[in-house]
PDB file of N, CA and C in Angstrom:
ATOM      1  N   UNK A   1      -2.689   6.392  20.399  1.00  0.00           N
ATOM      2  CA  UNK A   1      -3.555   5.626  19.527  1.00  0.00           C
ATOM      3  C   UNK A   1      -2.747   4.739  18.568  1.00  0.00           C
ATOM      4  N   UNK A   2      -1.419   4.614  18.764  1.00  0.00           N
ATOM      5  CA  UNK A   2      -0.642   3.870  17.698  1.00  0.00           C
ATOM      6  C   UNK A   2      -1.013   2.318  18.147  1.00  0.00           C
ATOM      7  N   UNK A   3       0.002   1.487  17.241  1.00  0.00           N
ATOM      8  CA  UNK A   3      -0.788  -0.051  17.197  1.00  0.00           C
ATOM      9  C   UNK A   3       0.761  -0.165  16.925  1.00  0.00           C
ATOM     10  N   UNK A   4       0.764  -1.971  17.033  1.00  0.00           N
ATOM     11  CA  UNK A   4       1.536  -2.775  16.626  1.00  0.00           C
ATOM     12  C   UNK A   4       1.824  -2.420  14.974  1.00  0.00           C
ATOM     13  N   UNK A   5       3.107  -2.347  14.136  1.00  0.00           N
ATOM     14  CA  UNK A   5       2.754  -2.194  12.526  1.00  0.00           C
ATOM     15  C   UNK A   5       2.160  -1.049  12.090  1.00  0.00           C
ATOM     16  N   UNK A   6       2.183   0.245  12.751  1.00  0.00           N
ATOM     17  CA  UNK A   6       0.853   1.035  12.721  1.00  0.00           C
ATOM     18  C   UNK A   6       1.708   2.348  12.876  1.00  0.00           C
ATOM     19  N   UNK A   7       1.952   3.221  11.988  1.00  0.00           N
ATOM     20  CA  UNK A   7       2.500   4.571  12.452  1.00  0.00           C
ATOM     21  C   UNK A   7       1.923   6.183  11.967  1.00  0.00           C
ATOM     22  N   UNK A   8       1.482   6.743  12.749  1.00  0.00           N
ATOM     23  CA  UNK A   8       1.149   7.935  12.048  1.00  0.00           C
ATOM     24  C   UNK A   8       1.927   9.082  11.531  1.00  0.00           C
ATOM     25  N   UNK A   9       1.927   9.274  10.129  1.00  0.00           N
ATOM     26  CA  UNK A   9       2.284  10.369   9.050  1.00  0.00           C
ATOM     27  C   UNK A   9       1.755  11.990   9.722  1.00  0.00           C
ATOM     28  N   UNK A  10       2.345  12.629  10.257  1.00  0.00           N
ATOM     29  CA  UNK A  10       1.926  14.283  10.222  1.00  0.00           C
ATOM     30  C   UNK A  10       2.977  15.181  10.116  1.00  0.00           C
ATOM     31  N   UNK A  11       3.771  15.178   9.512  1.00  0.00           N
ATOM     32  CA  UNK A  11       4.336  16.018   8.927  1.00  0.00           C
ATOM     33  C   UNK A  11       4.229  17.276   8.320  1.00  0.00           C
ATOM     34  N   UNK A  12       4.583  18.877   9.115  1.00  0.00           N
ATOM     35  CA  UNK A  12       4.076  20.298   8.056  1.00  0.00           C
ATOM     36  C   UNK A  12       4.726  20.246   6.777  1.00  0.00           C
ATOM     37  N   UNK A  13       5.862  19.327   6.543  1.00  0.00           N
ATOM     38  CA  UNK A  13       6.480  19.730   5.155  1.00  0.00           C
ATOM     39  C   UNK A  13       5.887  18.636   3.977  1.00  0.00           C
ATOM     40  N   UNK A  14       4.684  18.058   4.381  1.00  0.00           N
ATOM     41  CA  UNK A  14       4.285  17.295   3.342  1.00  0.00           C
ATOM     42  C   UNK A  14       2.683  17.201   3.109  1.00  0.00           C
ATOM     43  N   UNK A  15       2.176  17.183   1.982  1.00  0.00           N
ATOM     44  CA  UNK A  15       0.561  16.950   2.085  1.00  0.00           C
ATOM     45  C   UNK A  15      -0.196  15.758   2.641  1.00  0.00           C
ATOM     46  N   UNK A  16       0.739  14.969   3.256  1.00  0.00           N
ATOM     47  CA  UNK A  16       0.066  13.616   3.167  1.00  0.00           C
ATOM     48  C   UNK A  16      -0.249  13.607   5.202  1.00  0.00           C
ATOM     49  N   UNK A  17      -1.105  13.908   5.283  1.00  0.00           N
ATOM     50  CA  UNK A  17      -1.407  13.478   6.932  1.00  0.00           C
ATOM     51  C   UNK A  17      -2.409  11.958   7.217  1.00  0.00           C
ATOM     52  N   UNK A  18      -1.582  11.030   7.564  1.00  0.00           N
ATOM     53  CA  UNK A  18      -2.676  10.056   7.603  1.00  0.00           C
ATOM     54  C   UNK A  18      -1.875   8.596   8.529  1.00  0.00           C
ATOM     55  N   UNK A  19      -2.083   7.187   8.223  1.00  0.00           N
ATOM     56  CA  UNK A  19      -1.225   6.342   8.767  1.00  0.00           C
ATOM     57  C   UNK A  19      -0.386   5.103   7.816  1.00  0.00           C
ATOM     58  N   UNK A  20       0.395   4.556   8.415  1.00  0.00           N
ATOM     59  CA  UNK A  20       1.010   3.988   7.517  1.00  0.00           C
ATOM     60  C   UNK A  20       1.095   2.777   8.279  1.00  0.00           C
ATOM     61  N   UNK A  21       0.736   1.516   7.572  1.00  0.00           N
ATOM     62  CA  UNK A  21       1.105  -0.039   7.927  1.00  0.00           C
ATOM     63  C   UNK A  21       1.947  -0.596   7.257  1.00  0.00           C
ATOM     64  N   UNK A  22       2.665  -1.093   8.063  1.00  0.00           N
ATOM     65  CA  UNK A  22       3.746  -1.686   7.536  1.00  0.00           C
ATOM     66  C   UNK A  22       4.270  -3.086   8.103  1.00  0.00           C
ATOM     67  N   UNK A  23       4.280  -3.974   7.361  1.00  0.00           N
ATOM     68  CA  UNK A  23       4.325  -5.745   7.934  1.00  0.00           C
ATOM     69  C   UNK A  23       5.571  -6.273   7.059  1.00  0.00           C
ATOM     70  N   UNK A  24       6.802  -6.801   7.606  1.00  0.00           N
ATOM     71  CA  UNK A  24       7.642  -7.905   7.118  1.00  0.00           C
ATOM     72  C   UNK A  24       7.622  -9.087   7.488  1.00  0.00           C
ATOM     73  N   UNK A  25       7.888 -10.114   6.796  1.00  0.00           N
ATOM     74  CA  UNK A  25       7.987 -11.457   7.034  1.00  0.00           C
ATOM     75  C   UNK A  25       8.631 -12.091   5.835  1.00  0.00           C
ATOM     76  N   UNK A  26       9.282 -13.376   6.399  1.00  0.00           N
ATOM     77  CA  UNK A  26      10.261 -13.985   5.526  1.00  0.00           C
ATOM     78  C   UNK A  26      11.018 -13.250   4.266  1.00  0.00           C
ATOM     79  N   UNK A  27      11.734 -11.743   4.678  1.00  0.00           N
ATOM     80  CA  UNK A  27      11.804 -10.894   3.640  1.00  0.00           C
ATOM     81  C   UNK A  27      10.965 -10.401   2.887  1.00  0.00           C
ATOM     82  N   UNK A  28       9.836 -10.370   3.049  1.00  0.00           N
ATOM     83  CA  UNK A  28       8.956  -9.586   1.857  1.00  0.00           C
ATOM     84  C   UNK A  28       8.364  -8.614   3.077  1.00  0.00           C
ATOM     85  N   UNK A  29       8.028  -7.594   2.064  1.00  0.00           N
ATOM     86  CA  UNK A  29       7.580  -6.138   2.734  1.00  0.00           C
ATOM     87  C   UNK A  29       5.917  -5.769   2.615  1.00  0.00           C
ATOM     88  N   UNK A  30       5.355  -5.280   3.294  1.00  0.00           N
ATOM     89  CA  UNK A  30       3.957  -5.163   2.933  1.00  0.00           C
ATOM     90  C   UNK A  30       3.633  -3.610   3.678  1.00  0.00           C
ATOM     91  N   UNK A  31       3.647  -2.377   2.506  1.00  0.00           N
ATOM     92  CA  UNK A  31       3.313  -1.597   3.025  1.00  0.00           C
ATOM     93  C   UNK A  31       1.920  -0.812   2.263  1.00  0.00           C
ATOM     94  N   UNK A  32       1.502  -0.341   3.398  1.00  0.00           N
ATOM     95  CA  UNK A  32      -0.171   0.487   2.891  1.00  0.00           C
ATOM     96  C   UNK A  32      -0.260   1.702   3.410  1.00  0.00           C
ATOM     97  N   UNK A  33      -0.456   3.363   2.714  1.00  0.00           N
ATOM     98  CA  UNK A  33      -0.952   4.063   3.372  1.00  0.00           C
ATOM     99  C   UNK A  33      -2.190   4.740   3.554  1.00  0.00           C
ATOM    100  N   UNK A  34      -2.690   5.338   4.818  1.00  0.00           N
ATOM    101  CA  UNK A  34      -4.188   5.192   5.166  1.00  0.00           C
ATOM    102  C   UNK A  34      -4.289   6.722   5.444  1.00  0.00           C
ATOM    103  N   UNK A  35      -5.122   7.308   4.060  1.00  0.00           N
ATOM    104  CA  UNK A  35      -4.942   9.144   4.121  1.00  0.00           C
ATOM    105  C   UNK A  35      -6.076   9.579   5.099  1.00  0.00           C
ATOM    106  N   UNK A  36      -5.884  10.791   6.006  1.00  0.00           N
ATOM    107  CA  UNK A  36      -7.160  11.187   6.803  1.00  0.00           C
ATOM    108  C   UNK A  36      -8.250  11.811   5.293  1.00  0.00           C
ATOM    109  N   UNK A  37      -7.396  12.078   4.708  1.00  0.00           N
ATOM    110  CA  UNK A  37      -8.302  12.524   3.402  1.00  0.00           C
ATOM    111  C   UNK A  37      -9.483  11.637   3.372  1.00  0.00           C
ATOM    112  N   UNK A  38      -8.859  10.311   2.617  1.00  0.00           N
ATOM    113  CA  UNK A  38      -9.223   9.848   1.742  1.00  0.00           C
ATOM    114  C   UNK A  38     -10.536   9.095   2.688  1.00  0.00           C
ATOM    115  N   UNK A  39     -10.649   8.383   4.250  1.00  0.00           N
ATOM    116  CA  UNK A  39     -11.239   8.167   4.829  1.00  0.00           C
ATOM    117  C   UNK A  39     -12.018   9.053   5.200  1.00  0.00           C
ATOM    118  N   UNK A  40     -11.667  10.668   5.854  1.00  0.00           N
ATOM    119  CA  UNK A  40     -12.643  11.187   6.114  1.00  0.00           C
ATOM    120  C   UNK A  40     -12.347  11.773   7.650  1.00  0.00           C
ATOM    121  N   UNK A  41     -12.021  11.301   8.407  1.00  0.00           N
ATOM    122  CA  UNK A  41     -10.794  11.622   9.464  1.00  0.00           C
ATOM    123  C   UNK A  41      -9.476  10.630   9.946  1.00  0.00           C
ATOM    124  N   UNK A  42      -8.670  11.159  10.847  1.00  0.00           N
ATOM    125  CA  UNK A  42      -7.879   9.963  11.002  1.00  0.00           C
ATOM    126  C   UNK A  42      -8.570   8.990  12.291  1.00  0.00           C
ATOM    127  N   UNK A  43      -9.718   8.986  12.758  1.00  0.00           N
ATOM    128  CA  UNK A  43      -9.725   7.502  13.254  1.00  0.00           C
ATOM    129  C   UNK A  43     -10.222   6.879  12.372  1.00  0.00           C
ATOM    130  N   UNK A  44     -10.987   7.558  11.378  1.00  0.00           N
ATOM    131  CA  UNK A  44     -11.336   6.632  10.362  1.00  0.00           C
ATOM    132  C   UNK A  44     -10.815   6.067   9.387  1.00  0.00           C
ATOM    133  N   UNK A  45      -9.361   6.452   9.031  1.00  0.00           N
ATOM    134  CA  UNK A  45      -7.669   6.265   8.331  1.00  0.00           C
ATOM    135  C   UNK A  45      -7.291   4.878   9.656  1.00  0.00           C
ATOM    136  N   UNK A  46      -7.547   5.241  10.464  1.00  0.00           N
ATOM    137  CA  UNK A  46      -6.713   4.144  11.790  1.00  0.00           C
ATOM    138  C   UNK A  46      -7.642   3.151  11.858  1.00  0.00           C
ATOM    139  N   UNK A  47      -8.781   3.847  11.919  1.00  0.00           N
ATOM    140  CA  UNK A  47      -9.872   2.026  11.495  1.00  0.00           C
ATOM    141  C   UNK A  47      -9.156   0.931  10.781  1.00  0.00           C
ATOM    142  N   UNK A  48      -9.202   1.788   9.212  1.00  0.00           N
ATOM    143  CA  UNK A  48      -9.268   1.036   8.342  1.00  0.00           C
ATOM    144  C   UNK A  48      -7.620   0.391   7.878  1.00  0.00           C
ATOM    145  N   UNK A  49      -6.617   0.902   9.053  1.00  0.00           N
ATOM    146  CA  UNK A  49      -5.578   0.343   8.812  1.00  0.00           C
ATOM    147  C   UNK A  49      -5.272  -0.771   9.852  1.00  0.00           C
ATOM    148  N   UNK A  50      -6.098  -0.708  11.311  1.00  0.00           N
ATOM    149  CA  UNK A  50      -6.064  -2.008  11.875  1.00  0.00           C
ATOM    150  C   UNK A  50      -6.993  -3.041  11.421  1.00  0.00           C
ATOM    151  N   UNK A  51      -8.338  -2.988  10.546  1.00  0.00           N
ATOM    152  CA  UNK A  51      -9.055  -3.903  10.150  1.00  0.00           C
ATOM    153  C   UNK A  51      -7.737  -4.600   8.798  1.00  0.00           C
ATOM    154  N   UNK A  52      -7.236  -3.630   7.958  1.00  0.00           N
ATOM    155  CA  UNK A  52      -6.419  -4.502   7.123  1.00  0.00           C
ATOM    156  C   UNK A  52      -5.320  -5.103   7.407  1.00  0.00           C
ATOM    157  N   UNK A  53      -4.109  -4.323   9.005  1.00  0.00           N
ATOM    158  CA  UNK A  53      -3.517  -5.235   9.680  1.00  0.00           C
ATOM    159  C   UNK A  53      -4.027  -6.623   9.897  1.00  0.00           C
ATOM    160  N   UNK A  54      -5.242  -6.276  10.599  1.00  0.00           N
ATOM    161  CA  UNK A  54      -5.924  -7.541  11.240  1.00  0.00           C
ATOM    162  C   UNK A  54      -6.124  -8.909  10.276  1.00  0.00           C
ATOM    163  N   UNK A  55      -6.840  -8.667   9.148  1.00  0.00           N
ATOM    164  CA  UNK A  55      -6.927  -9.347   8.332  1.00  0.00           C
ATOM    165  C   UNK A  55      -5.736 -10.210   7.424  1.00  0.00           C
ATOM    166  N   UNK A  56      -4.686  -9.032   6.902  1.00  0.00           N
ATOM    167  CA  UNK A  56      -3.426  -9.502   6.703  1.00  0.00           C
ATOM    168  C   UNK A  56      -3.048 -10.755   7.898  1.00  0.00           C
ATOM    169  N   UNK A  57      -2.594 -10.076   9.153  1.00  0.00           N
ATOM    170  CA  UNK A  57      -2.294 -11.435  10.040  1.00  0.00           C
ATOM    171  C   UNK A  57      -3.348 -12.759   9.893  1.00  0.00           C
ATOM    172  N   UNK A  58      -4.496 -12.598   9.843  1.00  0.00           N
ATOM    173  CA  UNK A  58      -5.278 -13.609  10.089  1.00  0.00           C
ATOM    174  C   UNK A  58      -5.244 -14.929   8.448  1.00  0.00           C
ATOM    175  N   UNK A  59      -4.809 -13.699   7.561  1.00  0.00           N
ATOM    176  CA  UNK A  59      -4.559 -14.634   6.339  1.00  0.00           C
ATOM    177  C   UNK A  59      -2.793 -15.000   6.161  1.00  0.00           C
ATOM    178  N   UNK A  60      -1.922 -14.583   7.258  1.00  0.00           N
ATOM    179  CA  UNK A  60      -0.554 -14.835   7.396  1.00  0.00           C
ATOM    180  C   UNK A  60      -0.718 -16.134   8.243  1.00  0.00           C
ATOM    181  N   UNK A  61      -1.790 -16.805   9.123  1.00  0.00           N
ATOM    182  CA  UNK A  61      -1.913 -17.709   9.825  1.00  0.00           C
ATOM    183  C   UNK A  61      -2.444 -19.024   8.912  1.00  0.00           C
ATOM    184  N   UNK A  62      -2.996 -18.649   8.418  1.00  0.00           N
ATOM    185  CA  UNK A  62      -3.690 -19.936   7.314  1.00  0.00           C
ATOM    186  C   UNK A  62      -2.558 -20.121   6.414  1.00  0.00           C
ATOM    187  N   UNK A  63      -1.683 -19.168   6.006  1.00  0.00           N
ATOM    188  CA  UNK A  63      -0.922 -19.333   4.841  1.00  0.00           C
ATOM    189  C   UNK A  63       0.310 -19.173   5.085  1.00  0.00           C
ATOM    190  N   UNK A  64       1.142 -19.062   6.700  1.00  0.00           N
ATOM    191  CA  UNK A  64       2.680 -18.964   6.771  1.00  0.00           C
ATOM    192  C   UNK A  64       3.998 -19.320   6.492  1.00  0.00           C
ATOM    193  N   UNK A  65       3.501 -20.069   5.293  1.00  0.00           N
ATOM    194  CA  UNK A  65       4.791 -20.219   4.458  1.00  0.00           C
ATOM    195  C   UNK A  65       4.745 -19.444   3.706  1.00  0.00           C
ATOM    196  N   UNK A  66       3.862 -18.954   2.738  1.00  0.00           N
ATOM    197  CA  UNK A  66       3.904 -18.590   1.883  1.00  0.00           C
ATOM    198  C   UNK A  66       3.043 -16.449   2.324  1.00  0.00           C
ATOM    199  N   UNK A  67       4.436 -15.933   2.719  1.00  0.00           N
ATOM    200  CA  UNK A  67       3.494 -14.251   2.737  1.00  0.00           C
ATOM    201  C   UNK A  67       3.668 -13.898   1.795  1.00  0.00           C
ATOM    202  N   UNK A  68       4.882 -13.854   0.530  1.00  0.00           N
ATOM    203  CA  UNK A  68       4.549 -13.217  -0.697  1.00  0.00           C
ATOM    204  C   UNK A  68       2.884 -13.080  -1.058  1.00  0.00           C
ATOM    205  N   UNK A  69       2.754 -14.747  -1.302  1.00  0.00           N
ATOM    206  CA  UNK A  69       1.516 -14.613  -2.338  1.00  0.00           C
ATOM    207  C   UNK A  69      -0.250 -13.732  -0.670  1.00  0.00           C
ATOM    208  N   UNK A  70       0.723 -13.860  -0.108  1.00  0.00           N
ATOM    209  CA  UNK A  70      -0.329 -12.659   1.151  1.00  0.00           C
ATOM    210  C   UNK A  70      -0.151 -11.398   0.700  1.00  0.00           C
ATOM    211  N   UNK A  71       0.520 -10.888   0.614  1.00  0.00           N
ATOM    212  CA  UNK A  71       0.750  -9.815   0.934  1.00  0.00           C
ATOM    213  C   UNK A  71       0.192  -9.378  -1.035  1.00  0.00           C
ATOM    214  N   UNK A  72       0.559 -10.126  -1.808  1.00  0.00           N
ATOM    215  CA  UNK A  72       0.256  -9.829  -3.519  1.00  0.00           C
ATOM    216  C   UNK A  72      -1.085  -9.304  -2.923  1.00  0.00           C
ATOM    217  N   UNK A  73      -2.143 -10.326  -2.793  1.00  0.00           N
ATOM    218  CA  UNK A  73      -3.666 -10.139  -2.541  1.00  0.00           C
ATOM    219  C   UNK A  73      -3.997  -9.098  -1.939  1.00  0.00           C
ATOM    220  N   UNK A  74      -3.126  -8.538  -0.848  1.00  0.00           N
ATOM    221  CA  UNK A  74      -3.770  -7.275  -0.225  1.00  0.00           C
ATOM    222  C   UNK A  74      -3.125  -6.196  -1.234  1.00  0.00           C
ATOM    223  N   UNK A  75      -2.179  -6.313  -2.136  1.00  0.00           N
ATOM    224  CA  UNK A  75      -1.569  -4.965  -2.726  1.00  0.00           C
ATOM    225  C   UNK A  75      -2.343  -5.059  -3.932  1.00  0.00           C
ATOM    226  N   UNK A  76      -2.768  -6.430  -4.557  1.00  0.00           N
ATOM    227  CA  UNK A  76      -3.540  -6.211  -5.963  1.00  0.00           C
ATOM    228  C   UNK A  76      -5.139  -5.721  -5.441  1.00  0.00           C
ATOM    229  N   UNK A  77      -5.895  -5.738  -3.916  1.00  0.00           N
ATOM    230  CA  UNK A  77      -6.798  -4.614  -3.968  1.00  0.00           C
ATOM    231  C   UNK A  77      -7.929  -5.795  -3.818  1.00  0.00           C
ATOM    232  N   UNK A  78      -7.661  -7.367  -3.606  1.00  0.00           N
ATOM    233  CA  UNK A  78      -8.286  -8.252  -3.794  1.00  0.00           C
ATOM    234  C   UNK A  78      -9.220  -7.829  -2.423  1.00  0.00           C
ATOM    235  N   UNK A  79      -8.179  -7.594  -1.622  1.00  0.00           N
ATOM    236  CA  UNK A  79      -8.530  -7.833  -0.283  1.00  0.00           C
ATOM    237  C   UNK A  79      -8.440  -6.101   0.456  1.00  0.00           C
ATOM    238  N   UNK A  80      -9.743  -5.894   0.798  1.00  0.00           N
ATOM    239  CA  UNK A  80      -9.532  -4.631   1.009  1.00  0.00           C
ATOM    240  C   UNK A  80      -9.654  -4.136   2.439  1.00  0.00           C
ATOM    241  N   UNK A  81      -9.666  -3.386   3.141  1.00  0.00           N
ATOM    242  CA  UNK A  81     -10.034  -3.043   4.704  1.00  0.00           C
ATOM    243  C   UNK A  81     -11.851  -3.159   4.619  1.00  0.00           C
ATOM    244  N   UNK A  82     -12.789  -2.876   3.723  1.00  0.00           N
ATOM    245  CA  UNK A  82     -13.949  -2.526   3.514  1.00  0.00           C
ATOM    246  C   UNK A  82     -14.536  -4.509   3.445  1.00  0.00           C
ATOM    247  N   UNK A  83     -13.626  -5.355   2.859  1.00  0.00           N
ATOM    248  CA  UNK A  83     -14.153  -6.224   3.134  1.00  0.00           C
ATOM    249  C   UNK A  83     -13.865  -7.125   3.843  1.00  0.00           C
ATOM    250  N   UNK A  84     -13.529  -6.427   5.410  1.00  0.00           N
ATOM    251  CA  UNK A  84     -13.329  -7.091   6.614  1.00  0.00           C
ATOM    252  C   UNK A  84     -14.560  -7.302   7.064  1.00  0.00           C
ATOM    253  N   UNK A  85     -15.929  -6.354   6.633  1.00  0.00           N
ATOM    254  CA  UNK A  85     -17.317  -6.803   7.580  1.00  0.00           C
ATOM    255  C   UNK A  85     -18.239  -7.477   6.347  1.00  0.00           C
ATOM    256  N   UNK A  86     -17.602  -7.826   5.491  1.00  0.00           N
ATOM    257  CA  UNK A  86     -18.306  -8.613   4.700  1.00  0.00           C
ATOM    258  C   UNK A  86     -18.054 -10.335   4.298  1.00  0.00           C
ATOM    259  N   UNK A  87     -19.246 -10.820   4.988  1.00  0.00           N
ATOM    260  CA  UNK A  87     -19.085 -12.205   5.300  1.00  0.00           C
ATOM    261  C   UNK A  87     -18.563 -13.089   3.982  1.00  0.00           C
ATOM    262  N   UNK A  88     -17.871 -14.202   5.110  1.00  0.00           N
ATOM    263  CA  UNK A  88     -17.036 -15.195   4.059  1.00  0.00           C
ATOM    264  C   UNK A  88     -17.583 -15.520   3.114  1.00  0.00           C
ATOM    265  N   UNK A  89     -17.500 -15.735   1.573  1.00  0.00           N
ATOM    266  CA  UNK A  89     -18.295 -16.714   0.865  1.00  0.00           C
ATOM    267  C   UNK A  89     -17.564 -17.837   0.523  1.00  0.00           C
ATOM    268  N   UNK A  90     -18.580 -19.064   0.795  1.00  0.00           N
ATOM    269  CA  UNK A  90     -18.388 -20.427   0.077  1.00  0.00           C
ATOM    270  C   UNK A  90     -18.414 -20.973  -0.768  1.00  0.00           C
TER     271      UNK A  90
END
């Protein structure tokens, strides 16, 4: 079930079971982790880390010079996995 950018956390020596995304470009780092906790299970942790992959790339295409100020927006919370099914506004 792994993905491109996409790795799963299960480890017995740690509390954290869940997935981790992780995206570089032009030196900057963009990492997120996706708890089975906190979702509820892990496909639902893996959902919500390929909808915010997905989205990340799709706003790395409009904006590929510039991924810092990409990657800010998804870490300041602007841009969340939850509002991948919520339509564009104009």
């Amino acid at each position: 079930m792994t993905q491109r950018n996409i790795t799963r956390y299960t480890y017995e020596t740690t509390s954290f079971q869940g997935w981790r995304l992780s995206i570089c470009r032009k030196w900057n780092q963009f990492t997120k982790y996706f708890s089975d906790r906190q979702y509820g299970s892990e496909e639902a942790a893996f959902k919500a880390a390929v909808a915010m992959r997905d989205r990340i790339f799709n706003a790395l295409k409009e904006s590929p010079e510039d991924p810092r100020a990409v990657f800010e927006r998804f870490k300041s919370g602007i841009e969340t996995p939850e509002t991948a099914s919520a339509p564009a506004s104009k």
